[in-house]
PDB file of N, CA and C in Angstrom:
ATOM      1  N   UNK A   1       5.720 -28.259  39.157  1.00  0.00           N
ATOM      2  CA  UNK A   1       5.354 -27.176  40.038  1.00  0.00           C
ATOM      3  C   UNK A   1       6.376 -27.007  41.155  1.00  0.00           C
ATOM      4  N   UNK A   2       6.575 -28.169  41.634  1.00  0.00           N
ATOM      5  CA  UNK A   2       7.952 -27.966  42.358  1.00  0.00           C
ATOM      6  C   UNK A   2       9.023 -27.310  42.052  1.00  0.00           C
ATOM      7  N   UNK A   3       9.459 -27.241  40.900  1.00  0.00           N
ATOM      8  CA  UNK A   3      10.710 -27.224  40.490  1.00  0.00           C
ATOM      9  C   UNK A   3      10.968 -24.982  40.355  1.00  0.00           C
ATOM     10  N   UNK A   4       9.408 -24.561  39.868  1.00  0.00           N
ATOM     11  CA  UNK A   4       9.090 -23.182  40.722  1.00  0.00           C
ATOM     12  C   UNK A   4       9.513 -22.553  41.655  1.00  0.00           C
ATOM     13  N   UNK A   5       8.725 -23.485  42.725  1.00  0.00           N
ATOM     14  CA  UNK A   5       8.764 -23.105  44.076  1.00  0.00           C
ATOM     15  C   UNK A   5      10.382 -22.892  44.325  1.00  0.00           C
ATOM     16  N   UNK A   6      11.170 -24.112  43.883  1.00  0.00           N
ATOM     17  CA  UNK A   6      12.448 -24.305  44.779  1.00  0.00           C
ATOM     18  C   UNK A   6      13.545 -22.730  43.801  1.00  0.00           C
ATOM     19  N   UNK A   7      13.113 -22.818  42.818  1.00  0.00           N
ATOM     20  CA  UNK A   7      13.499 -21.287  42.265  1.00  0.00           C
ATOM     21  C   UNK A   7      13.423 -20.282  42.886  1.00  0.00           C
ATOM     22  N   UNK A   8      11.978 -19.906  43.362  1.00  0.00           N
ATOM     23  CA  UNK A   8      11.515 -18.666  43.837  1.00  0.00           C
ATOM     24  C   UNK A   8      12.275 -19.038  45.240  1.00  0.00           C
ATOM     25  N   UNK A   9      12.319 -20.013  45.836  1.00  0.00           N
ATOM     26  CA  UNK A   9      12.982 -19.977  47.129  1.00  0.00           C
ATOM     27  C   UNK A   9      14.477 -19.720  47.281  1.00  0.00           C
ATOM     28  N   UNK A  10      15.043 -20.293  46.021  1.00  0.00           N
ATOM     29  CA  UNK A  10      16.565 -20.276  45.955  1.00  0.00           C
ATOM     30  C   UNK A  10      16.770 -18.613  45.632  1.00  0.00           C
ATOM     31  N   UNK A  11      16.175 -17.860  44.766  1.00  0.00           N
ATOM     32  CA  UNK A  11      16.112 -16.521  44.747  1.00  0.00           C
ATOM     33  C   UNK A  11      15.637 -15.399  46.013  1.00  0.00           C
ATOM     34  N   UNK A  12      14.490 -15.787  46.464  1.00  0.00           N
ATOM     35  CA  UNK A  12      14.243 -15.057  47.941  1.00  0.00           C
ATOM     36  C   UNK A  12      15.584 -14.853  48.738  1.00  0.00           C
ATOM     37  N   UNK A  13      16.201 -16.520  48.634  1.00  0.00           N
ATOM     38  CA  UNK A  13      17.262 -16.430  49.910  1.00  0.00           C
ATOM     39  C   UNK A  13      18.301 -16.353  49.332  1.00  0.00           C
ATOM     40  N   UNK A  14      18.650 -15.569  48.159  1.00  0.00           N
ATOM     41  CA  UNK A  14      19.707 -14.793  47.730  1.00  0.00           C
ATOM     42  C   UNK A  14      19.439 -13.719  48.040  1.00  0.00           C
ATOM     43  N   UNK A  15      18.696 -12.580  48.016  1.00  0.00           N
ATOM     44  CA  UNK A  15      18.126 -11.611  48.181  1.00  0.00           C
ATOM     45  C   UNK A  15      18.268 -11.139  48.945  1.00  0.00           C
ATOM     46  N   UNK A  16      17.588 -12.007  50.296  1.00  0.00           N
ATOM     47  CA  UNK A  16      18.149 -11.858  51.275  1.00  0.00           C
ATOM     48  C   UNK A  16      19.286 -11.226  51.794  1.00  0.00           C
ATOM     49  N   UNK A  17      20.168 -12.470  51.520  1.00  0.00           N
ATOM     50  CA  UNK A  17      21.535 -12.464  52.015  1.00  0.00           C
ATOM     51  C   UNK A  17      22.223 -11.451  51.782  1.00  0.00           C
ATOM     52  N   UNK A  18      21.785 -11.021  50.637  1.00  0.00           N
ATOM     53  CA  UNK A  18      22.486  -9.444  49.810  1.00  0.00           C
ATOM     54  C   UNK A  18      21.832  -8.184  50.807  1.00  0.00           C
ATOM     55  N   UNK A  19      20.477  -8.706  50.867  1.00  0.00           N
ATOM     56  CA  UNK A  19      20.047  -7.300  52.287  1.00  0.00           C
ATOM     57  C   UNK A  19      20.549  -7.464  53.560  1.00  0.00           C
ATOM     58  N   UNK A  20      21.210  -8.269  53.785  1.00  0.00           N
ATOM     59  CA  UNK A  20      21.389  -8.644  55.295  1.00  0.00           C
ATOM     60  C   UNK A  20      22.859  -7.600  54.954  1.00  0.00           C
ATOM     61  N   UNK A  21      23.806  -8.003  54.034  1.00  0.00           N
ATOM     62  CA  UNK A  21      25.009  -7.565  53.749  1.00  0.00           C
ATOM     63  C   UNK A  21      24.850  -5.683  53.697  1.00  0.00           C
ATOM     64  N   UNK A  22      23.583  -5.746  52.800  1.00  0.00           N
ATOM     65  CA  UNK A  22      23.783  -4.520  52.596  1.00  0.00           C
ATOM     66  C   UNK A  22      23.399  -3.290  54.128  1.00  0.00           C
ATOM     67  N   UNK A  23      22.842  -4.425  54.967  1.00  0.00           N
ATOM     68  CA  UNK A  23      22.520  -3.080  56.185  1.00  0.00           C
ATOM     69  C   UNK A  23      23.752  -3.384  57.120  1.00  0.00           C
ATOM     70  N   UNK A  24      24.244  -4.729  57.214  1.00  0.00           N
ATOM     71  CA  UNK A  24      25.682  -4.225  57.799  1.00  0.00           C
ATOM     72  C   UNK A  24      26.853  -3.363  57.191  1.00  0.00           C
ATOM     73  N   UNK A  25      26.855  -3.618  56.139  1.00  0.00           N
ATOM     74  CA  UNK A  25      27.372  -2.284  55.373  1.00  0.00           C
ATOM     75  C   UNK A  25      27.138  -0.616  55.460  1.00  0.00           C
ATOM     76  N   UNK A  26      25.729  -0.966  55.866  1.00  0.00           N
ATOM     77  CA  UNK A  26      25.215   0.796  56.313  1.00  0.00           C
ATOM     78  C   UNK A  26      25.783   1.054  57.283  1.00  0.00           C
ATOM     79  N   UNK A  27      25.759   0.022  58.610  1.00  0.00           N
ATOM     80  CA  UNK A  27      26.300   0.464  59.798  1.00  0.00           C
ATOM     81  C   UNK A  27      27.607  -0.445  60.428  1.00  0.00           C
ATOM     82  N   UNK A  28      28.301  -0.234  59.516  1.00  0.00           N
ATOM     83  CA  UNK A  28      29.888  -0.614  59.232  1.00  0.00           C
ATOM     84  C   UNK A  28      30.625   0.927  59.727  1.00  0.00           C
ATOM     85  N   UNK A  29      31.552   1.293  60.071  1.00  0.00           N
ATOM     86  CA  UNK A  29      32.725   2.251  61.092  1.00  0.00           C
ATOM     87  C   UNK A  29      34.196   1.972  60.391  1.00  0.00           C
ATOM     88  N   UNK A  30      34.208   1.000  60.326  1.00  0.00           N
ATOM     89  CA  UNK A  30      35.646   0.511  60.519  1.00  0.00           C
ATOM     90  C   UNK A  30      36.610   0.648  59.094  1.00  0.00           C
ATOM     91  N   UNK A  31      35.797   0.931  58.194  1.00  0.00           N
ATOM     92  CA  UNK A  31      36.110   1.252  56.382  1.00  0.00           C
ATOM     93  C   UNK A  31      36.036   2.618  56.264  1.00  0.00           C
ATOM     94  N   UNK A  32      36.640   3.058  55.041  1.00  0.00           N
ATOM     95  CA  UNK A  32      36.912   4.703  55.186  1.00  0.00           C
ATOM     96  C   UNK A  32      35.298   4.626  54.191  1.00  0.00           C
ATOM     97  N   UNK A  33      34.898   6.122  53.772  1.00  0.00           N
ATOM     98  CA  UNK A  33      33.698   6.188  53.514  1.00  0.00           C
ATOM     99  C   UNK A  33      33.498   5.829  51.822  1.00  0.00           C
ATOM    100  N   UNK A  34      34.544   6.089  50.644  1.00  0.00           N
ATOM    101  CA  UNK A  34      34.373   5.873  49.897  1.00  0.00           C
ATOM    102  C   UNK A  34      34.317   3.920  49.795  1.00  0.00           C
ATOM    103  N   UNK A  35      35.183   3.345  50.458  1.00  0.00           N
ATOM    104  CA  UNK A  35      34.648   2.025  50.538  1.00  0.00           C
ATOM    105  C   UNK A  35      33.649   1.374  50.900  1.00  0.00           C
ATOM    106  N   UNK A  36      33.364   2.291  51.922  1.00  0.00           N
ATOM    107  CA  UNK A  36      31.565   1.805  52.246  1.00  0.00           C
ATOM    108  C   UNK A  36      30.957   2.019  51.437  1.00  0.00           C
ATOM    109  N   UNK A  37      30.768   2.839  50.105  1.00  0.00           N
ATOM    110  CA  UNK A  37      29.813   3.572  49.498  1.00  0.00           C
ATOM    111  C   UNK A  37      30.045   2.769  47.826  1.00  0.00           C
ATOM    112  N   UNK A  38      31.347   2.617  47.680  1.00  0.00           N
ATOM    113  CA  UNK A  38      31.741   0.912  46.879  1.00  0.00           C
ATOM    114  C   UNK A  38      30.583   0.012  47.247  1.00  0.00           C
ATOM    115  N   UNK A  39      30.772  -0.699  48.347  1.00  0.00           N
ATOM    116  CA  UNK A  39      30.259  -2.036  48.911  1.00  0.00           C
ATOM    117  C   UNK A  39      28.877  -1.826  48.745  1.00  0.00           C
ATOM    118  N   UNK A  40      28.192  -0.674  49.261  1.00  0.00           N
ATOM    119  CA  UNK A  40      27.537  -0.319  49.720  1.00  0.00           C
ATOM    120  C   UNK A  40      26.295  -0.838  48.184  1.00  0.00           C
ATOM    121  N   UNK A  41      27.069  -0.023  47.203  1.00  0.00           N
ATOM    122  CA  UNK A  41      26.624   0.432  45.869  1.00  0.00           C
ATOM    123  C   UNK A  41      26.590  -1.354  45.277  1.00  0.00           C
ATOM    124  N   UNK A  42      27.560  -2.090  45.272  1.00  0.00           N
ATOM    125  CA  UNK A  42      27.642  -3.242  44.951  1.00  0.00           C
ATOM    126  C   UNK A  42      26.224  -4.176  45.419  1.00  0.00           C
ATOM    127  N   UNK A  43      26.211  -4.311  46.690  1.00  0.00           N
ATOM    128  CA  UNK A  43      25.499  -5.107  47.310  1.00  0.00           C
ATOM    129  C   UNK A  43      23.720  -4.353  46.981  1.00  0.00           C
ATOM    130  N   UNK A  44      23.490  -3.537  47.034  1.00  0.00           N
ATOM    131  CA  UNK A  44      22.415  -2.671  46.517  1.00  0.00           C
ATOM    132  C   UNK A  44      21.764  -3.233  45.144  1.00  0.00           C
ATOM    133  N   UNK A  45      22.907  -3.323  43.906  1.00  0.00           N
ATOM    134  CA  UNK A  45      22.821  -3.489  42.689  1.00  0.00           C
ATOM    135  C   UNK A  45      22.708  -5.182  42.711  1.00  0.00           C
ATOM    136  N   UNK A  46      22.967  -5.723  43.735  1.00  0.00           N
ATOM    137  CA  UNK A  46      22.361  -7.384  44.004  1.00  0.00           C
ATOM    138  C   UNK A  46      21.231  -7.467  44.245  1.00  0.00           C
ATOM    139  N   UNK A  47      21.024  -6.712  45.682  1.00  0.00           N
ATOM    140  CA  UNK A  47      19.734  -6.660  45.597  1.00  0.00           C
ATOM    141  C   UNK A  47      18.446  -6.269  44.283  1.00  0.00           C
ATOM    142  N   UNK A  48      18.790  -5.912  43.979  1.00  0.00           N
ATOM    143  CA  UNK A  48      17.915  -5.012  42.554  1.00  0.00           C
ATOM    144  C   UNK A  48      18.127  -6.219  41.581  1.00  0.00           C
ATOM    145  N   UNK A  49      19.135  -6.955  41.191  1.00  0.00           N
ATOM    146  CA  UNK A  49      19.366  -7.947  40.699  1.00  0.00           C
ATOM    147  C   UNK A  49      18.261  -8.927  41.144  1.00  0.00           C
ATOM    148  N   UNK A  50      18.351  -9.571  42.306  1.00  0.00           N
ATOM    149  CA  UNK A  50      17.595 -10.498  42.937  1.00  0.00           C
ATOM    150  C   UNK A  50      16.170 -10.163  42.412  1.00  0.00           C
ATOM    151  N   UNK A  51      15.963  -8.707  42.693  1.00  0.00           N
ATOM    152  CA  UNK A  51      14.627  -8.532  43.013  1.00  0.00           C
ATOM    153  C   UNK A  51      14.029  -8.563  41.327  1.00  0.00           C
ATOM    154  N   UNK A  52      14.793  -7.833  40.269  1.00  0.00           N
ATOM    155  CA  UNK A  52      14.676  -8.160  38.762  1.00  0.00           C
ATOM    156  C   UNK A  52      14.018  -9.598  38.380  1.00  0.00           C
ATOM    157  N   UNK A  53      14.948 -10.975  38.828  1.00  0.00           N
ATOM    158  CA  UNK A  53      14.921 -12.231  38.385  1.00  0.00           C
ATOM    159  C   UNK A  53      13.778 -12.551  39.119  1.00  0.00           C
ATOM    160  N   UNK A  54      13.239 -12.373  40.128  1.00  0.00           N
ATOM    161  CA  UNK A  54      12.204 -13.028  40.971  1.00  0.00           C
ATOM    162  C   UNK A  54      11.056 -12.854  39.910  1.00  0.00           C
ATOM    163  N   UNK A  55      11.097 -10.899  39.450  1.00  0.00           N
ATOM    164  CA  UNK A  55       9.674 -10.687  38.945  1.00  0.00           C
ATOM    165  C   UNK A  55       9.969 -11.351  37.641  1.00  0.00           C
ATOM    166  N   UNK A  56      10.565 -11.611  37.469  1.00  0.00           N
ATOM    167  CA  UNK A  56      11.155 -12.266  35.345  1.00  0.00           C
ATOM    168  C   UNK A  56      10.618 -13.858  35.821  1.00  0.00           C
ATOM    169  N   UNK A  57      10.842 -14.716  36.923  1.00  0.00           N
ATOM    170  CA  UNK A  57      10.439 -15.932  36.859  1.00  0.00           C
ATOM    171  C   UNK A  57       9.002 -15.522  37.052  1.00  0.00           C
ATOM    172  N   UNK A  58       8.566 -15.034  37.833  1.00  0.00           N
ATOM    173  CA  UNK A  58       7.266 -14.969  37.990  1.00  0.00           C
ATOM    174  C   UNK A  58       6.068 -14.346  37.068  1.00  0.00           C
ATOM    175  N   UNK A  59       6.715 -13.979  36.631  1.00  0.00           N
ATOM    176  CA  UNK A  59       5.977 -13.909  35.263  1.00  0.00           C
ATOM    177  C   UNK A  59       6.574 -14.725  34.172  1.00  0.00           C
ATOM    178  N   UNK A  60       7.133 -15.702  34.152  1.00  0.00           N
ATOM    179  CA  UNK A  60       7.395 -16.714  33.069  1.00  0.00           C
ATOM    180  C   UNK A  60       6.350 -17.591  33.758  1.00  0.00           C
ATOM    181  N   UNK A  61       6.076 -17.463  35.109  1.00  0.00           N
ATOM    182  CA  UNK A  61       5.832 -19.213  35.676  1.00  0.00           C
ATOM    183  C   UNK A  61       4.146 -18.661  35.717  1.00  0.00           C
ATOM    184  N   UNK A  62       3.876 -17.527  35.884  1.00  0.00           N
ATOM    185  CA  UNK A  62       2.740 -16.860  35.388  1.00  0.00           C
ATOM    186  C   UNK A  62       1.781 -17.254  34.069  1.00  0.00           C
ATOM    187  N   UNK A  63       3.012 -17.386  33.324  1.00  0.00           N
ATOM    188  CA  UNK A  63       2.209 -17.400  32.088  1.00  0.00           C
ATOM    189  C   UNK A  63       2.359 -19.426  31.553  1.00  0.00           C
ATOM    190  N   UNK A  64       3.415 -19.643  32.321  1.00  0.00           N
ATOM    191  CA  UNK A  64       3.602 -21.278  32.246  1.00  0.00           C
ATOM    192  C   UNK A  64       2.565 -21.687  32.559  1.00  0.00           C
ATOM    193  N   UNK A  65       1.879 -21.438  33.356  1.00  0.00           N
ATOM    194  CA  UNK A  65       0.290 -21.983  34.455  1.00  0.00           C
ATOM    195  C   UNK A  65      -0.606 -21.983  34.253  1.00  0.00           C
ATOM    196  N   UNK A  66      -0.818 -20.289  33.811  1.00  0.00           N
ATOM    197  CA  UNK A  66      -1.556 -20.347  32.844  1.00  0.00           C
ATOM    198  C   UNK A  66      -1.961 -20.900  31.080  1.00  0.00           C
ATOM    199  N   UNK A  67      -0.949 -21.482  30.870  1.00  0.00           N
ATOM    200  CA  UNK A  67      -0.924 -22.090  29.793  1.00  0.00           C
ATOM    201  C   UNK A  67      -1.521 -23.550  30.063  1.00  0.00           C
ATOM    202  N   UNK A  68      -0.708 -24.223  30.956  1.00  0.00           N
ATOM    203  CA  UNK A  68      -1.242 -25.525  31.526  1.00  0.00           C
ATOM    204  C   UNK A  68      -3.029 -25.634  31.794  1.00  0.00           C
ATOM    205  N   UNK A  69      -3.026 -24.805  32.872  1.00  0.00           N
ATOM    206  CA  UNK A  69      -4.565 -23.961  32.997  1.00  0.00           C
ATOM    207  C   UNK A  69      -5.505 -24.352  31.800  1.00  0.00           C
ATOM    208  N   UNK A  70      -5.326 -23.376  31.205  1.00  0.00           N
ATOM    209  CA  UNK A  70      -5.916 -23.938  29.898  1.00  0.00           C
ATOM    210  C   UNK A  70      -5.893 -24.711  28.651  1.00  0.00           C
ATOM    211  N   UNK A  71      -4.875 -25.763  28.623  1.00  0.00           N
ATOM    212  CA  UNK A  71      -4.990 -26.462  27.970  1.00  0.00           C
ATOM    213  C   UNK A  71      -5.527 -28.318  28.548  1.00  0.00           C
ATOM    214  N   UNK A  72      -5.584 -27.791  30.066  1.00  0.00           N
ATOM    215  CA  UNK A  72      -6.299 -28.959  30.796  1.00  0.00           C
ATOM    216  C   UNK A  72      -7.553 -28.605  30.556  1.00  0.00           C
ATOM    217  N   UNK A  73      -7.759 -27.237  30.801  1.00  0.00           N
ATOM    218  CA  UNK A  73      -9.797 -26.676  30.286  1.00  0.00           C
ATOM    219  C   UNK A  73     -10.038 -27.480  28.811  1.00  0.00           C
ATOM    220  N   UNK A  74      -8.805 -27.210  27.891  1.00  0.00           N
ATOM    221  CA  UNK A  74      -9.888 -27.776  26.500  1.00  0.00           C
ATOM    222  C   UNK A  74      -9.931 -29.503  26.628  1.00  0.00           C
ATOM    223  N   UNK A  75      -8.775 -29.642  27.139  1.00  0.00           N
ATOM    224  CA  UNK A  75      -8.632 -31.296  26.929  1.00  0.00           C
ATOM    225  C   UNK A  75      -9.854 -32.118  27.760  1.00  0.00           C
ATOM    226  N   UNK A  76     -10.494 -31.340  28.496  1.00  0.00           N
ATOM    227  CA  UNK A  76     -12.073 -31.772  29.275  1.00  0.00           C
ATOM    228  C   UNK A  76     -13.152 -31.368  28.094  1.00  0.00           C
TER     229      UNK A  76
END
């Protein structure tokens, strides 16, 4: 069950980091506009990434649990 958690955590705080990037990127000046809109587009498509794998573990670990779940029910 641990080994879950430290997934879903190691993924959250990727996620993160990619949103943190992506709003300094929004309010970034100093790059001409098609490079912002590069970066912009990059870091976006992480996020969406991140956010993809979270719901894909969580529904593997969903159905892992539930499996456990009930095979502790019959073994009683």
């Amino acid at each position: 069950m641990r080994m879950i958690e430290i997934i879903l955590t190691e993924l959250a705080s990727e996620r993160l980091k990619s949103e943190e990037e992506l709003q300094r990127l929004i309010n970034i000046s100093d790059i001409s506009v098609e490079e912002q809109v590069k970066k912009i587009k990059i870091q976006l498509e992480n996020v969406v990434k991140y956010d993809d794998m979270i719901s894909k573990w969580n529904s593997y670990t969903t159905k892992a649990n539930a499996n456990v779940d009930n095979n502790e029910n019959n073994n009683n």
